[in-house]
Protein backbone atom coordinates (compact mmCIF):
# COMPACT_ATOMS: atom_id res chain seq x y z
CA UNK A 1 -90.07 5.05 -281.27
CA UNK A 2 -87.06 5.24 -282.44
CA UNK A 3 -86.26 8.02 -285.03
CA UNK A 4 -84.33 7.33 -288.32
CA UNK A 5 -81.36 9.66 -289.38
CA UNK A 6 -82.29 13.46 -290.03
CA UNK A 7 -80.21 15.91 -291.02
CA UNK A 8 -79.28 19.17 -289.10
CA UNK A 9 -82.59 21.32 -289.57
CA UNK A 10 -84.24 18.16 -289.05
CA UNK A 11 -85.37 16.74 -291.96
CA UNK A 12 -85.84 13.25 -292.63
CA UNK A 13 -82.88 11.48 -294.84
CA UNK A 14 -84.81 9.28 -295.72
CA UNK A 15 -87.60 11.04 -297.26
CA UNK A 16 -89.66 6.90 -297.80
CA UNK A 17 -88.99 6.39 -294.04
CA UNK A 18 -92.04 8.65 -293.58
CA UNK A 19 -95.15 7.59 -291.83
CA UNK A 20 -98.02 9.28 -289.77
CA UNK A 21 -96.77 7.93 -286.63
CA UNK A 22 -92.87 8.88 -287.26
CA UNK A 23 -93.70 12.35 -288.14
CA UNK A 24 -95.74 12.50 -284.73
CA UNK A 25 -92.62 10.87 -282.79
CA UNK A 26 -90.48 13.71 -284.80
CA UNK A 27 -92.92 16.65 -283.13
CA UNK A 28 -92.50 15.56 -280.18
CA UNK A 29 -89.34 15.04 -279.91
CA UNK A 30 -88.79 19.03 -281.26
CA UNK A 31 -91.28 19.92 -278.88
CA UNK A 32 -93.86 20.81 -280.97
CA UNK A 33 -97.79 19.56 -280.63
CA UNK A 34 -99.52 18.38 -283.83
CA UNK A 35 -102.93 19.30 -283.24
CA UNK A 36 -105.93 18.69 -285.79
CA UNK A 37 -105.39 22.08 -287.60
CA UNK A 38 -101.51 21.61 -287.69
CA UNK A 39 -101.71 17.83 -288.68
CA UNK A 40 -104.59 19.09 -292.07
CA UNK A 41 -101.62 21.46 -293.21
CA UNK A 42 -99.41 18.02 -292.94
CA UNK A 43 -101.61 16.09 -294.97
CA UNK A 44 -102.49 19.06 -297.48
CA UNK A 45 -98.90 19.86 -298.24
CA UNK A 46 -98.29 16.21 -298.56
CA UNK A 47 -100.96 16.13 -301.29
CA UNK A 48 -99.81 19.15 -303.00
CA UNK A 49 -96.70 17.72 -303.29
CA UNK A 50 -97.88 14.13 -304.60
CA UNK A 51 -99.87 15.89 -307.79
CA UNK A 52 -97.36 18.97 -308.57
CA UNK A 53 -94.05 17.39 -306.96
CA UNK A 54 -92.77 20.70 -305.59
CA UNK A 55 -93.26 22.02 -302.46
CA UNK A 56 -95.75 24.57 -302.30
CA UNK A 57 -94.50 28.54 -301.76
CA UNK A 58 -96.30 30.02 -298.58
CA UNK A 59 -98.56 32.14 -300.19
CA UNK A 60 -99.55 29.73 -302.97
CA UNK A 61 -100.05 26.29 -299.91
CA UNK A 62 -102.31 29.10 -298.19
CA UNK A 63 -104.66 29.89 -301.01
CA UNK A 64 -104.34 26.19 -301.38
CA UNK A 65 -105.91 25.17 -298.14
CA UNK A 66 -107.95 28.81 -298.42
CA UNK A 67 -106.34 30.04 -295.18
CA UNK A 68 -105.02 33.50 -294.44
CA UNK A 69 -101.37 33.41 -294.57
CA UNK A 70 -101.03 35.36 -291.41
CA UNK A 71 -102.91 32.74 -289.60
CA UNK A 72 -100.71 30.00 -290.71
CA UNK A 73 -97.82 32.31 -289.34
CA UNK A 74 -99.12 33.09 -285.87
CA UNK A 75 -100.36 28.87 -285.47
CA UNK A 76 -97.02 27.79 -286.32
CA UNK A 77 -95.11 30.72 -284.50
CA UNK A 78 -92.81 30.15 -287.54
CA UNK A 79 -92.37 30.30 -291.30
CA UNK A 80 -94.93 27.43 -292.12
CA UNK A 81 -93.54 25.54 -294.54
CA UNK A 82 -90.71 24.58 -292.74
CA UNK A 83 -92.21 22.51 -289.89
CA UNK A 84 -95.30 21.68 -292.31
CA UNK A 85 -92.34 20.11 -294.92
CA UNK A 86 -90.22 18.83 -292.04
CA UNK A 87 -93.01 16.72 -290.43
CA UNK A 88 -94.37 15.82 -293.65
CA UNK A 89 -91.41 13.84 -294.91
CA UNK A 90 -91.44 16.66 -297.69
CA UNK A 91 -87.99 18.36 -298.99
CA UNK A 92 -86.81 21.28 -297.76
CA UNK A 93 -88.66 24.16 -299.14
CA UNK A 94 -87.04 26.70 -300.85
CA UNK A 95 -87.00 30.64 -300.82
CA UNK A 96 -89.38 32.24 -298.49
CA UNK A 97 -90.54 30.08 -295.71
């Protein structure tokens, strides 16, 4: 698949390019495996952001989903949000990730 223009942390930039299978091409590309737990965060942030229209802050996305925040940590080896927003064809989130 061929992957449309993202910018240098990855992101998409064209955020209505976005589709299940492109965000899936975009993992694995960056070397990263979307498994079933990984790909529910996807979707959940994705529906967070369709009824408030912000991206969700770490701590509020985990009592969201009712995960513990250090979970979401240690399954993304990461800040969260960042891969969650990236591969969701979400926007950049915004303080701490």
């Amino acid at each position: 698949m061929q992957l449309p223009e993202r910018d240098g942390d990855g992101y998409l930039l064209d955020r209505d390019a976005w589709t299940p299978e492109l965000a899936r091409a975009m993992a694995a590309a960056d070397g990263v495996d979307l498994n079933d737990a990984k790909w529910n965060h996807i979707v959940k942030a994705r529906e967070f952001y369709d009824e408030f229209g912000v991206v969700p802050p770490i701590r509020k996305f985990a009592k969201h989903i009712d995960e513990d925040q250090k979970a979401l940590f240690a399954m993304w080896m990461t800040g969260p949000m960042k891969p969650i927003t990236k591969y969701g064809g979400l926007p950049k989130p915004t303080g701490c990730v």
